[in-house]
N, C-alpha and C. Protein backbone atom coordinates (compact mmCIF):
# COMPACT_ATOMS: atom_id res chain seq x y z
N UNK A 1 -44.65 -98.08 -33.04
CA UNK A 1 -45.09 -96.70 -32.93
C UNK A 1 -44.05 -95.92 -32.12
N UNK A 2 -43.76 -94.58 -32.55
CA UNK A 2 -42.65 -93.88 -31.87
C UNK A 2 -43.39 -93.12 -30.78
N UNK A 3 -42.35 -92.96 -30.07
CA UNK A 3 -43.25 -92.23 -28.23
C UNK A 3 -42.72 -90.68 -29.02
N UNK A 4 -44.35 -89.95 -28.15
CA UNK A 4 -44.58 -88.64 -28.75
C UNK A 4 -43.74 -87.85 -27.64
N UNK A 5 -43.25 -86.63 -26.69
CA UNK A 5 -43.55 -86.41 -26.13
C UNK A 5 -44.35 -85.11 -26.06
N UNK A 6 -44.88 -84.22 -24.74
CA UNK A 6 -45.95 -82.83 -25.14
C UNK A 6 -44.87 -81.88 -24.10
N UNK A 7 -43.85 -81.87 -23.95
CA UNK A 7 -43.05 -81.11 -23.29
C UNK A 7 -42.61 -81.69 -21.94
N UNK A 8 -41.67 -80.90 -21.21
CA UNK A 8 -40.74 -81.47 -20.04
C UNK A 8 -41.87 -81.08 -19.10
N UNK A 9 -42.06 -82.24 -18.31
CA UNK A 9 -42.40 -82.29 -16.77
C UNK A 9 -41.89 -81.30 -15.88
N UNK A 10 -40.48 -82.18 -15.88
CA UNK A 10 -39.46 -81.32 -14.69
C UNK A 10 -38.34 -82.19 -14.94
N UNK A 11 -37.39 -81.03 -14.65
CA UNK A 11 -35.70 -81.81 -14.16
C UNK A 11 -36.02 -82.05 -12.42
N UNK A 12 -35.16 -83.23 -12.10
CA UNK A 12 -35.51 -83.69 -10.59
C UNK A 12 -33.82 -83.38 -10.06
N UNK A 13 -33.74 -82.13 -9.34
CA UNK A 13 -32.45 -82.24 -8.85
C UNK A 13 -32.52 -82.66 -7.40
N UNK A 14 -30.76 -82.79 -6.50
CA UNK A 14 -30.72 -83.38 -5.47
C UNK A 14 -30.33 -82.12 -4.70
N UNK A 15 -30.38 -81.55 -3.66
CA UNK A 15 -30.48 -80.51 -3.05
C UNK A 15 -30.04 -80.91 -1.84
N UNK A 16 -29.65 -79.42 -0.85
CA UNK A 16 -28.68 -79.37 0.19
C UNK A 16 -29.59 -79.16 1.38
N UNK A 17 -30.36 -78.21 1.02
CA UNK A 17 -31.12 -77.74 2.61
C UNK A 17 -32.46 -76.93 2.04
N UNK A 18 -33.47 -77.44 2.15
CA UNK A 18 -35.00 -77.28 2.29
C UNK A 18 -35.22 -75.65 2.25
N UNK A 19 -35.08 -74.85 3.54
CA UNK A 19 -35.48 -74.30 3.70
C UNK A 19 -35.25 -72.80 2.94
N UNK A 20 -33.59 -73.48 2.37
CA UNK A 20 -32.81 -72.33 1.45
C UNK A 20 -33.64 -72.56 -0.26
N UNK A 21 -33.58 -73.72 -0.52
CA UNK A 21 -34.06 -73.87 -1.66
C UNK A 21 -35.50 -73.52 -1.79
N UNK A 22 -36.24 -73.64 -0.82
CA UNK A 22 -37.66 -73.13 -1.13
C UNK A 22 -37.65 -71.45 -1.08
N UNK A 23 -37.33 -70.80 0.17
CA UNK A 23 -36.75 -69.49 -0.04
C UNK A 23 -36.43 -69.08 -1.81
N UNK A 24 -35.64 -69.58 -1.94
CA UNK A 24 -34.63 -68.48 -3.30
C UNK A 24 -35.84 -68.86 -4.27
N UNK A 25 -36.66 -70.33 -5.19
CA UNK A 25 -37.27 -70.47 -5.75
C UNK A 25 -38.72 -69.91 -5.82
N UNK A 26 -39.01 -69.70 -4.11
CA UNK A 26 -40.67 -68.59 -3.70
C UNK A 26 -39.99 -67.38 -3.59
N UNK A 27 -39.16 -67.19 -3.34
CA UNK A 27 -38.64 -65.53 -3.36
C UNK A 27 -37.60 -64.82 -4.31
N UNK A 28 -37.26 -65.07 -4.58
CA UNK A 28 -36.28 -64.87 -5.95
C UNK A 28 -36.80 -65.09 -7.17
N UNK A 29 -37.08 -66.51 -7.82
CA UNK A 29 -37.75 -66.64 -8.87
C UNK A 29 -39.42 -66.39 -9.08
N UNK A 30 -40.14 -66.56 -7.70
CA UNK A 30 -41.40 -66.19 -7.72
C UNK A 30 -41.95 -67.22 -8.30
N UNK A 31 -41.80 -68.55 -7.76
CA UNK A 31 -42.17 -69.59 -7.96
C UNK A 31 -43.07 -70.19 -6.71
N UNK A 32 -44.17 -70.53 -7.27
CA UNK A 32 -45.17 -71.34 -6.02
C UNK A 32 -44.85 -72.76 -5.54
N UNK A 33 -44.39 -73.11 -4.80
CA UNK A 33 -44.34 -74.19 -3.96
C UNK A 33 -45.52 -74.90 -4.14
N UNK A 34 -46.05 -76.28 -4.73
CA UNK A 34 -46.84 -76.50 -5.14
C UNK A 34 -46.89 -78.16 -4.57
N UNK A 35 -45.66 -78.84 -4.41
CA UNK A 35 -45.74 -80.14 -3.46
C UNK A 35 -44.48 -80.20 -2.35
N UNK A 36 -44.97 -80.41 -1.79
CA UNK A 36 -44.01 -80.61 0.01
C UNK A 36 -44.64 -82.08 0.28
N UNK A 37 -43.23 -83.25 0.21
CA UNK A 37 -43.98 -84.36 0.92
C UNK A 37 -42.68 -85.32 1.00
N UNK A 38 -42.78 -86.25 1.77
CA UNK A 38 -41.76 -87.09 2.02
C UNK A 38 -41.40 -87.91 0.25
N UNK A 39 -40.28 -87.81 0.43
CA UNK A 39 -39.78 -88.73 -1.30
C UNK A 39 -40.12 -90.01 -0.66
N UNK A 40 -40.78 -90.63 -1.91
CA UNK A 40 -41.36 -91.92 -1.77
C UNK A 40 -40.34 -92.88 -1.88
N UNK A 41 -39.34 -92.37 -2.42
CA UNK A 41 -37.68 -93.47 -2.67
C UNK A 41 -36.89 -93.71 -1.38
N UNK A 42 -36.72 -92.47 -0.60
CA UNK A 42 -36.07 -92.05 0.20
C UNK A 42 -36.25 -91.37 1.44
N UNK A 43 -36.52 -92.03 2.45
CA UNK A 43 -37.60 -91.68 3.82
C UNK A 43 -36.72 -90.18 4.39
N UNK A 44 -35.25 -90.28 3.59
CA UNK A 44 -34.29 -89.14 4.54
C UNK A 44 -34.51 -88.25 3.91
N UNK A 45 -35.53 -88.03 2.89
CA UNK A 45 -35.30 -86.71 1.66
C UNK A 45 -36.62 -86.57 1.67
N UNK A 46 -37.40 -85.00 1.57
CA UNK A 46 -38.26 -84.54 1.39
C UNK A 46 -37.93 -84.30 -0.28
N UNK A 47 -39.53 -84.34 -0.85
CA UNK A 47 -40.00 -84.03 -2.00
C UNK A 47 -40.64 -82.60 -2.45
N UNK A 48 -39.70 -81.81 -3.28
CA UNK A 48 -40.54 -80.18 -3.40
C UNK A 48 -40.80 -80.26 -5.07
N UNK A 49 -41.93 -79.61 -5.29
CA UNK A 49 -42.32 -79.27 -7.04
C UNK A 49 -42.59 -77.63 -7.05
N UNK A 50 -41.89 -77.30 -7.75
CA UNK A 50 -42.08 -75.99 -7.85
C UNK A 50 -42.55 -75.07 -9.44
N UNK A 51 -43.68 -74.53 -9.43
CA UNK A 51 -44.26 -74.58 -10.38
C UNK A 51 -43.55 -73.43 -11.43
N UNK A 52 -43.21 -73.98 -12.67
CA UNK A 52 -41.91 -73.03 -13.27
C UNK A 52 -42.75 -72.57 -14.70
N UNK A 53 -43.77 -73.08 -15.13
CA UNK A 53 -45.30 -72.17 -15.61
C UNK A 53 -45.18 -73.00 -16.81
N UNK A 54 -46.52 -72.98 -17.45
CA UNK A 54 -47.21 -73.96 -18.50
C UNK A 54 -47.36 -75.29 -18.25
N UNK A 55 -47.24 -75.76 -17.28
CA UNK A 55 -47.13 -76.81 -17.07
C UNK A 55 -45.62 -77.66 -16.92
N UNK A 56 -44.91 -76.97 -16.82
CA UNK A 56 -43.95 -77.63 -16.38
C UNK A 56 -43.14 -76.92 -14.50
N UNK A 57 -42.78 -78.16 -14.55
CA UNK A 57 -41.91 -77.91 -12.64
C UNK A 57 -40.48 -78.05 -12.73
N UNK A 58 -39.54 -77.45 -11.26
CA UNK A 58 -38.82 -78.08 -11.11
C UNK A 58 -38.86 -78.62 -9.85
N UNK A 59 -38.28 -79.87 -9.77
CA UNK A 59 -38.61 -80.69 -8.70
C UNK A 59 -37.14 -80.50 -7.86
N UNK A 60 -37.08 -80.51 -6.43
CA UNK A 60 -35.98 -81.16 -6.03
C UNK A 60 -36.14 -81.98 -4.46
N UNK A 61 -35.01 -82.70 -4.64
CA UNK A 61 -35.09 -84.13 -3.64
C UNK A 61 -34.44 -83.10 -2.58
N UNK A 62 -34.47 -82.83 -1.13
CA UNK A 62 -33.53 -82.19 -0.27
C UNK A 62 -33.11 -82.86 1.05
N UNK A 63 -32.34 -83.20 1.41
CA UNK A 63 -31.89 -83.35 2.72
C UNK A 63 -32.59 -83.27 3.70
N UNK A 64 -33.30 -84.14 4.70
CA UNK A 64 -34.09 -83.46 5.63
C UNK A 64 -32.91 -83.93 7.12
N UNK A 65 -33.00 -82.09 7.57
CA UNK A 65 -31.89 -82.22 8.38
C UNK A 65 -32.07 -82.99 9.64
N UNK A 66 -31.01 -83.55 10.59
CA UNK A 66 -31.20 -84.36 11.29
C UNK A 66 -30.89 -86.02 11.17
N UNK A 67 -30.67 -86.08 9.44
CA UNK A 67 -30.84 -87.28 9.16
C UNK A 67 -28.97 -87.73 8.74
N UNK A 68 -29.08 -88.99 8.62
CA UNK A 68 -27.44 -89.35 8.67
C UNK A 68 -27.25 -89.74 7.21
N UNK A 69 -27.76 -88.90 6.24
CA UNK A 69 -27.78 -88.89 4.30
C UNK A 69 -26.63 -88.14 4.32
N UNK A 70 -25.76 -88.84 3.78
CA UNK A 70 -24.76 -87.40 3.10
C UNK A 70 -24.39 -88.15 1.59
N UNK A 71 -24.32 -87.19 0.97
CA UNK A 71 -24.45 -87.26 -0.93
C UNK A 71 -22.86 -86.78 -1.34
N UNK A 72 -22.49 -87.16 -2.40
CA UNK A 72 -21.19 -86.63 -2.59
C UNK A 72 -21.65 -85.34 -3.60
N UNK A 73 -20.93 -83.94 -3.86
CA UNK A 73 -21.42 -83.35 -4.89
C UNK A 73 -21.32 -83.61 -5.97
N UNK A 74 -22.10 -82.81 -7.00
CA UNK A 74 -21.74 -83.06 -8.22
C UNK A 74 -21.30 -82.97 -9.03
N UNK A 75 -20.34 -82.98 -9.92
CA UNK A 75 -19.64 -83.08 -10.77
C UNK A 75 -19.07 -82.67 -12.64
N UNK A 76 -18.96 -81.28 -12.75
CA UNK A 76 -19.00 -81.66 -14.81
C UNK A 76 -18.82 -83.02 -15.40
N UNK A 77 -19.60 -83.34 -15.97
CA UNK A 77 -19.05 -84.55 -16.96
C UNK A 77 -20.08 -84.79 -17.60
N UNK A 78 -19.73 -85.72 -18.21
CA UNK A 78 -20.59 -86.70 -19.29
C UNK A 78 -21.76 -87.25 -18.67
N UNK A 79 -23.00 -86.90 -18.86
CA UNK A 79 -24.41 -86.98 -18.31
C UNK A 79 -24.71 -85.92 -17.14
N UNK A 80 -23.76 -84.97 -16.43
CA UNK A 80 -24.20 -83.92 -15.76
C UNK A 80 -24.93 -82.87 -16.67
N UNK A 81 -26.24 -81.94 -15.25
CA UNK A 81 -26.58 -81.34 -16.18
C UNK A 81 -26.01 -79.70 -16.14
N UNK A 82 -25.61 -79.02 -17.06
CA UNK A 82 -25.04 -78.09 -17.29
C UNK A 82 -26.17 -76.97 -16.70
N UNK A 83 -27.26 -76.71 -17.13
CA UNK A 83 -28.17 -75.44 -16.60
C UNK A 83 -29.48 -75.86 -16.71
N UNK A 84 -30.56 -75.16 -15.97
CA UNK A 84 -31.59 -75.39 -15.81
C UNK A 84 -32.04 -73.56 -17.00
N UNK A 85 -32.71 -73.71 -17.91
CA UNK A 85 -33.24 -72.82 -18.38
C UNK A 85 -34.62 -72.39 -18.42
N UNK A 86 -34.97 -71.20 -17.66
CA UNK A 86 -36.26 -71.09 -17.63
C UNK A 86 -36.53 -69.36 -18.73
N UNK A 87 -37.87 -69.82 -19.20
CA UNK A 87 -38.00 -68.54 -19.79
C UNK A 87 -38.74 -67.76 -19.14
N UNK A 88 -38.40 -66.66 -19.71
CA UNK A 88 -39.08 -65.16 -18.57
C UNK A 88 -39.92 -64.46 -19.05
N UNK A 89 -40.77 -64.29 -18.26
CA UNK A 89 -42.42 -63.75 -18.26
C UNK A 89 -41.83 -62.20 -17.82
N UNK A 90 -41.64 -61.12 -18.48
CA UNK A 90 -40.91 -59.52 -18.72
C UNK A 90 -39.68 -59.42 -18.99
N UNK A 91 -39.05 -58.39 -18.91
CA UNK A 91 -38.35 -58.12 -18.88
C UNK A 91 -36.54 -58.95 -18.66
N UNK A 92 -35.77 -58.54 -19.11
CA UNK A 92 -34.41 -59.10 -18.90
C UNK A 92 -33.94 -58.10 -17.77
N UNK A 93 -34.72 -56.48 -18.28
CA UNK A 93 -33.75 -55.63 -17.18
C UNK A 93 -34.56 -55.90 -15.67
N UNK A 94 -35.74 -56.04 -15.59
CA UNK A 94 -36.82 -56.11 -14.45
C UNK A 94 -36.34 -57.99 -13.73
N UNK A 95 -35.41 -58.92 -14.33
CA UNK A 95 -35.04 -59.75 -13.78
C UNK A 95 -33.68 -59.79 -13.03
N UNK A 96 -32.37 -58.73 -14.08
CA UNK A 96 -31.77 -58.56 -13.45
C UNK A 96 -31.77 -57.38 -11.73
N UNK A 97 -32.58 -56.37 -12.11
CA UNK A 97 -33.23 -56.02 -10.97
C UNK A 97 -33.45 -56.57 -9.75
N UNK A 98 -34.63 -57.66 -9.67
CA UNK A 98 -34.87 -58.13 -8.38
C UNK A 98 -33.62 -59.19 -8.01
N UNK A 99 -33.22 -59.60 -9.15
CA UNK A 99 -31.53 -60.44 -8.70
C UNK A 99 -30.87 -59.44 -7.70
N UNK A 100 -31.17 -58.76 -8.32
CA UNK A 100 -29.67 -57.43 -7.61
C UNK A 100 -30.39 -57.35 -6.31
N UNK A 101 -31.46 -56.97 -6.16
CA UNK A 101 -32.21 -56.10 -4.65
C UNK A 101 -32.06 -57.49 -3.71
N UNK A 102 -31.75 -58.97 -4.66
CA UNK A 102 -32.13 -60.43 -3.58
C UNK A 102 -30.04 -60.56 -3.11
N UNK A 103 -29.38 -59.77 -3.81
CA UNK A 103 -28.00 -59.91 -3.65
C UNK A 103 -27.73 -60.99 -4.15
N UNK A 104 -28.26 -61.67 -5.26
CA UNK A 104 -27.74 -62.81 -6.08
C UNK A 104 -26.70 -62.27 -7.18
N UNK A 105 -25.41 -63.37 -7.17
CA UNK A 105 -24.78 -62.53 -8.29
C UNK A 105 -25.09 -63.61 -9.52
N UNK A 106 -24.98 -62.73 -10.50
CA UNK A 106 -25.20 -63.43 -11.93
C UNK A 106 -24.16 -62.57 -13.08
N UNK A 107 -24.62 -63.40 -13.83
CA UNK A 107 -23.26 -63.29 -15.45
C UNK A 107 -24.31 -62.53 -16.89
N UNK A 108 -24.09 -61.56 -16.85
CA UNK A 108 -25.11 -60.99 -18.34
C UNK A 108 -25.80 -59.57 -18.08
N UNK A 109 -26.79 -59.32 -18.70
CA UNK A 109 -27.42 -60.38 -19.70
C UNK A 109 -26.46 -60.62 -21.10
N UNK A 110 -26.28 -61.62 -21.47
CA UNK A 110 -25.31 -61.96 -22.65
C UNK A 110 -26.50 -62.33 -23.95
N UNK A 111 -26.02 -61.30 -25.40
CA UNK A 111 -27.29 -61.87 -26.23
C UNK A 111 -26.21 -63.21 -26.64
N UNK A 112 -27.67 -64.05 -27.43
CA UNK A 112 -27.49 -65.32 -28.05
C UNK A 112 -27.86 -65.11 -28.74
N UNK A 113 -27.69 -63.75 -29.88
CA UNK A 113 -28.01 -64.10 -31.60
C UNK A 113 -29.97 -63.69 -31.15
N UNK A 114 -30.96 -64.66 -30.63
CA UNK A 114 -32.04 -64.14 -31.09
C UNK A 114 -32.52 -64.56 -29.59
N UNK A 115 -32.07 -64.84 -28.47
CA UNK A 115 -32.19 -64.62 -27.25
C UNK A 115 -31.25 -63.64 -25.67
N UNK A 116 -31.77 -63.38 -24.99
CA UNK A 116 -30.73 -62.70 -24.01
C UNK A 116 -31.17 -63.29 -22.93
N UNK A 117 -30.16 -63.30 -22.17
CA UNK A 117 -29.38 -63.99 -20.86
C UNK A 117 -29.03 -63.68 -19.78
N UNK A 118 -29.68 -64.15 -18.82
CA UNK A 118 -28.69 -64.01 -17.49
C UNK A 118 -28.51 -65.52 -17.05
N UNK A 119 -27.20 -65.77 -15.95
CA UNK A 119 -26.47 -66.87 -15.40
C UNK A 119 -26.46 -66.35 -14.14
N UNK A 120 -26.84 -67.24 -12.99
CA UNK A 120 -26.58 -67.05 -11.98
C UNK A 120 -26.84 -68.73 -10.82
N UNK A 121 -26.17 -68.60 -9.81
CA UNK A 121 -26.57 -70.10 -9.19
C UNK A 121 -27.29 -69.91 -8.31
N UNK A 122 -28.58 -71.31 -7.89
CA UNK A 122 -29.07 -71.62 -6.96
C UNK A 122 -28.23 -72.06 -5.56
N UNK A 123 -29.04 -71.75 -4.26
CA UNK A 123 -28.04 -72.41 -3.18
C UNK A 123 -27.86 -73.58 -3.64
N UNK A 124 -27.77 -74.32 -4.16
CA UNK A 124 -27.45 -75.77 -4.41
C UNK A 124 -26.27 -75.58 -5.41
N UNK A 125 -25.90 -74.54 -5.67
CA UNK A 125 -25.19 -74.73 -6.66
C UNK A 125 -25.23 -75.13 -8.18
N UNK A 126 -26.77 -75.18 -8.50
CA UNK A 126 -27.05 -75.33 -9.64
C UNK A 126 -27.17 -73.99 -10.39
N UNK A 127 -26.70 -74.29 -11.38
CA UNK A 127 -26.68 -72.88 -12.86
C UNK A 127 -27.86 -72.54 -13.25
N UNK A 128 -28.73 -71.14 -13.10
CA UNK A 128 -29.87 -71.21 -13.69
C UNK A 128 -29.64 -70.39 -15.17
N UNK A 129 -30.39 -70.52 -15.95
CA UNK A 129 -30.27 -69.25 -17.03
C UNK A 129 -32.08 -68.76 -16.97
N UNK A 130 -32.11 -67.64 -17.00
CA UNK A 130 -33.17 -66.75 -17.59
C UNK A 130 -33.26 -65.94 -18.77
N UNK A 131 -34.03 -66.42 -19.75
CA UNK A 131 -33.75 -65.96 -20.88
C UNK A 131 -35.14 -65.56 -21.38
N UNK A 132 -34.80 -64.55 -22.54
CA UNK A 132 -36.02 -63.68 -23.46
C UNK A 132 -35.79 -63.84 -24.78
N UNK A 133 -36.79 -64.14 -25.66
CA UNK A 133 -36.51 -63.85 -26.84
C UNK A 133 -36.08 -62.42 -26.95
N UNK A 134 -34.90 -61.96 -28.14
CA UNK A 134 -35.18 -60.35 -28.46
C UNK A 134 -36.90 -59.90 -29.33
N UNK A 135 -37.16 -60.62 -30.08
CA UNK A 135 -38.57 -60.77 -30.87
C UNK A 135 -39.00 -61.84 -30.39
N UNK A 136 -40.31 -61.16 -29.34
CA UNK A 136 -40.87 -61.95 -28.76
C UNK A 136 -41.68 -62.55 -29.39
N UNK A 137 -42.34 -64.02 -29.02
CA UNK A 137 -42.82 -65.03 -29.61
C UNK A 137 -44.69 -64.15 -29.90
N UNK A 138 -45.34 -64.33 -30.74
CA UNK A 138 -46.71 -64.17 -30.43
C UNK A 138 -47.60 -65.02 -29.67
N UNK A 139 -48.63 -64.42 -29.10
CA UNK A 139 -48.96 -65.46 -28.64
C UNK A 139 -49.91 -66.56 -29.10
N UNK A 140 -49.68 -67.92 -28.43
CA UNK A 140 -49.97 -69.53 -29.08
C UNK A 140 -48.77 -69.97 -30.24
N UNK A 141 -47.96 -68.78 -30.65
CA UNK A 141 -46.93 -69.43 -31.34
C UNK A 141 -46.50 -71.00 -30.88
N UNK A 142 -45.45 -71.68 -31.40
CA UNK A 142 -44.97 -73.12 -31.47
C UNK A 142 -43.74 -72.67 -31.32
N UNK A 143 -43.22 -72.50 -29.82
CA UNK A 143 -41.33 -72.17 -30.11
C UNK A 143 -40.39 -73.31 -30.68
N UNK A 144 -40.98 -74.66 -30.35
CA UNK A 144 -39.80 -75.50 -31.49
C UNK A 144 -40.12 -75.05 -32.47
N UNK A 145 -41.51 -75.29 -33.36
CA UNK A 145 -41.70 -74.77 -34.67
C UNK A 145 -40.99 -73.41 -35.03
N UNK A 146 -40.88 -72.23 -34.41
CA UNK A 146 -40.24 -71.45 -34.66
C UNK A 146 -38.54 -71.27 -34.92
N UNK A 147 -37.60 -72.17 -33.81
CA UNK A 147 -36.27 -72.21 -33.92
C UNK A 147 -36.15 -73.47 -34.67
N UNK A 148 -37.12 -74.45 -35.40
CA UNK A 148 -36.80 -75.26 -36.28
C UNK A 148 -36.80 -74.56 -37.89
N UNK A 149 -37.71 -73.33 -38.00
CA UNK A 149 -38.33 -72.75 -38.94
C UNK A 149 -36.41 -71.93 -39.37
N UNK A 150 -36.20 -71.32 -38.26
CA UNK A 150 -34.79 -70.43 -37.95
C UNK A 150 -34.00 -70.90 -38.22
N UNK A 151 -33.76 -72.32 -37.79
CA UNK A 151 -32.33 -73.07 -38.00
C UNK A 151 -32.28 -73.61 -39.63
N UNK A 152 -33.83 -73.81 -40.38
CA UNK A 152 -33.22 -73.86 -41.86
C UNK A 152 -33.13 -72.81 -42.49
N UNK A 153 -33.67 -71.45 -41.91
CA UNK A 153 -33.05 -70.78 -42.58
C UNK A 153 -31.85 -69.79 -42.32
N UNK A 154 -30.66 -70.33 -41.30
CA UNK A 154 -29.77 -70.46 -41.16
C UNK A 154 -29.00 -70.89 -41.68
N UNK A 155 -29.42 -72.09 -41.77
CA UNK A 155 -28.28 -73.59 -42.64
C UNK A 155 -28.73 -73.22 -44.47
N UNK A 156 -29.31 -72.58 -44.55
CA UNK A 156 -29.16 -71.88 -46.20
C UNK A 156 -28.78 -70.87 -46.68
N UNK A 157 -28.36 -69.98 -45.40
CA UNK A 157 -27.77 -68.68 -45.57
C UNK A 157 -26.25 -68.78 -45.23
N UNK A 158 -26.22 -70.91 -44.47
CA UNK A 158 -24.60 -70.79 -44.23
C UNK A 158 -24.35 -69.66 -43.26
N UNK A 159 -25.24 -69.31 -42.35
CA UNK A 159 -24.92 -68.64 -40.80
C UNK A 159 -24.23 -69.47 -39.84
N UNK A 160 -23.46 -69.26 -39.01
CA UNK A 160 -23.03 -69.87 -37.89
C UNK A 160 -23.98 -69.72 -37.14
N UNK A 161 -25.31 -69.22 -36.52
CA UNK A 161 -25.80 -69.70 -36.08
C UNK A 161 -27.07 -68.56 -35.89
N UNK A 162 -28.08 -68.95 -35.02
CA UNK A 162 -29.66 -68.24 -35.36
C UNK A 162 -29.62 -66.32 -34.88
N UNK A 163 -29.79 -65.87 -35.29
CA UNK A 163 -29.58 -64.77 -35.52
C UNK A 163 -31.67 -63.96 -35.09
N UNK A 164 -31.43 -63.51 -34.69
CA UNK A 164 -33.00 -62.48 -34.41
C UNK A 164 -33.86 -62.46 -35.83
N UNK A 165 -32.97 -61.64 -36.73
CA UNK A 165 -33.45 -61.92 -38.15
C UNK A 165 -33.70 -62.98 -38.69
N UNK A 166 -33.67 -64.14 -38.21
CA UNK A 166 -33.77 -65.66 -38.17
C UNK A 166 -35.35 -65.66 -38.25
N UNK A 167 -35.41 -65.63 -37.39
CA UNK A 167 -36.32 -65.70 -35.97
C UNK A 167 -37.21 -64.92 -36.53
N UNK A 168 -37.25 -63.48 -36.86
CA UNK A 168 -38.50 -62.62 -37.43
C UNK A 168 -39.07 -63.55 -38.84
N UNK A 169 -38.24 -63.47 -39.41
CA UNK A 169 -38.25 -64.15 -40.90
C UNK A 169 -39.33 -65.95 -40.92
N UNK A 170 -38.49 -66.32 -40.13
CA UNK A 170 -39.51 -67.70 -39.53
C UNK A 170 -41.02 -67.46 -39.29
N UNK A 171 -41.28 -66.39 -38.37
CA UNK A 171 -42.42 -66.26 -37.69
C UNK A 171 -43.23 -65.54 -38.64
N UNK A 172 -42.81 -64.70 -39.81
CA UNK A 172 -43.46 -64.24 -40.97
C UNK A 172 -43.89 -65.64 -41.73
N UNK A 173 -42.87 -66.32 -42.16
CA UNK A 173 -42.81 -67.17 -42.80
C UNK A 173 -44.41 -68.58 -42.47
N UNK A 174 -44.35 -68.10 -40.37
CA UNK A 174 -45.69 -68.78 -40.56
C UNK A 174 -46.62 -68.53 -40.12
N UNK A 175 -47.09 -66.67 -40.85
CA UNK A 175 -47.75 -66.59 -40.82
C UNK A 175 -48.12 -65.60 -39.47
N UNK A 176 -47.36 -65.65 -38.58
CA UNK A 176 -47.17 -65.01 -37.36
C UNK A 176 -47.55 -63.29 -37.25
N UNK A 177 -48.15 -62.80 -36.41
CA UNK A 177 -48.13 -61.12 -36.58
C UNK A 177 -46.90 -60.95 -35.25
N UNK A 178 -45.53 -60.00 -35.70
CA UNK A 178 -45.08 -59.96 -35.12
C UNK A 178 -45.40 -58.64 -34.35
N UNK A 179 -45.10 -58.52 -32.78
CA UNK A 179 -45.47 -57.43 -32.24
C UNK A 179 -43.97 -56.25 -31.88
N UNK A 180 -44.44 -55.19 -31.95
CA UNK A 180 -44.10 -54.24 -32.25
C UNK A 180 -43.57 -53.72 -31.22
C-alpha cells in the first residue's frame, strides 16, 4: 500500500536567537506562537511551533543562550532548503506594507505567470516568500487539483509555463465559480 500524505506539518529549521525569531514571526508575519518547550533531542535548544494556518506550522529549534552549542551555518547545496513559502491571507500590496512600516527589506512583488511575490529574509537568515494567487482560489477549492488541472493544460498548449489563464480555465474546467 502506498503512504498517502494530507499536507505538510511543518519545515523544522535551526535558528540563532529565540527572542528575535519569535518577535519577527508574532510581529511581522502575525503568527501565534503556539509551542515554547525544551527540544526533546537537545537539552541546549528550545522548541518553537508557530502556527502558519490550516493546519500547518513552522517549527524552529533555537539556541538557548548561555549554552556552549555552536552550529556551523548553512549552506546552498544539494538537500538545502531554498525558501519557506507561505500563502497570504490579503493582499500582496497590504503585505508589502507592514514589511515596509517593520523595516524588513524584501525583493518584489515579482508575478509568476498565475501567482505574485514577495522575497525577503528571516533573522535567521532564512528566505521567506509570500505569495497570492492573481485569480484567487474559491473557496474549498483543491490547490494541487487546480495547478495539476493548469499544468495539463499548459503542456497542450506547449506553454513554458502556468500562466493565470491557466489557472482560470482549470477552475472553470472544475466547475469552480470564479470570483470577481
Amino acid at each position: 500500500m502506498a503512504i498517502k500524505t494530507r499536507g505538510v506539518n511543518h519545515p523544522a529549521i535551526i535558528g540563532q536567537d529565540r527572542d528575535e525569531t519569535v518577535k519577527f514571526y508574532t510581529e511581522v508575519l502575525g503568527m501565534r506562537l503556539v509551542l515554547d518547550q525544551p527540544n526533546l533531542d537537545e537539552p541546549r535548544m528550545q522548541h518553537l511551533f508557530f502556527d502558519a494556518g490550516n493546519g500547518g506550522f513552522i517549527a524552529y529549534f533555537v539556541i538557548n543562550k548561555g549554552t556552549d552549542l555552536e552550529l556551523p551555518k548553512a549552506q546552498d547545496g544539494i538537500g538545502h532548503m531554498g525558501h519557506v513559502a507561505l500563502n497570504l491571507v490579503g493582499t500582496i500590496e497590504d503585505a508589502v506594507e507592514n514589511l515596509t512600516s517593520h523595516g524588513v527589506k524584501f525583493m518584489g512583488p515579482i508575478d509568476r505567470g498565475y501567482e505574485r511575490s514577495v522575497y525577503f529574509k528571516d533573522p535567521n537568515g532564512v528566505l521567506v516568500e509570500l505569495l497570492t494567487w492573481i485569480t484567487p482560489l474559491p473557496e474549498g477549492a483543491d490547490e494541487a487539483e487546480v495547478v495539476a488541472r493548469a499544468t495539463a493544460l499548459r503542456e497542450q498548449e506547449g506553454a513554458h509555463h502556468i500562466e493565470d489563464e491557466h489557472v482560470r480555465r482549470a477552475m472553470q474546467d472544475m466547475g469552480d465559480t470564479l470570483e470577481s
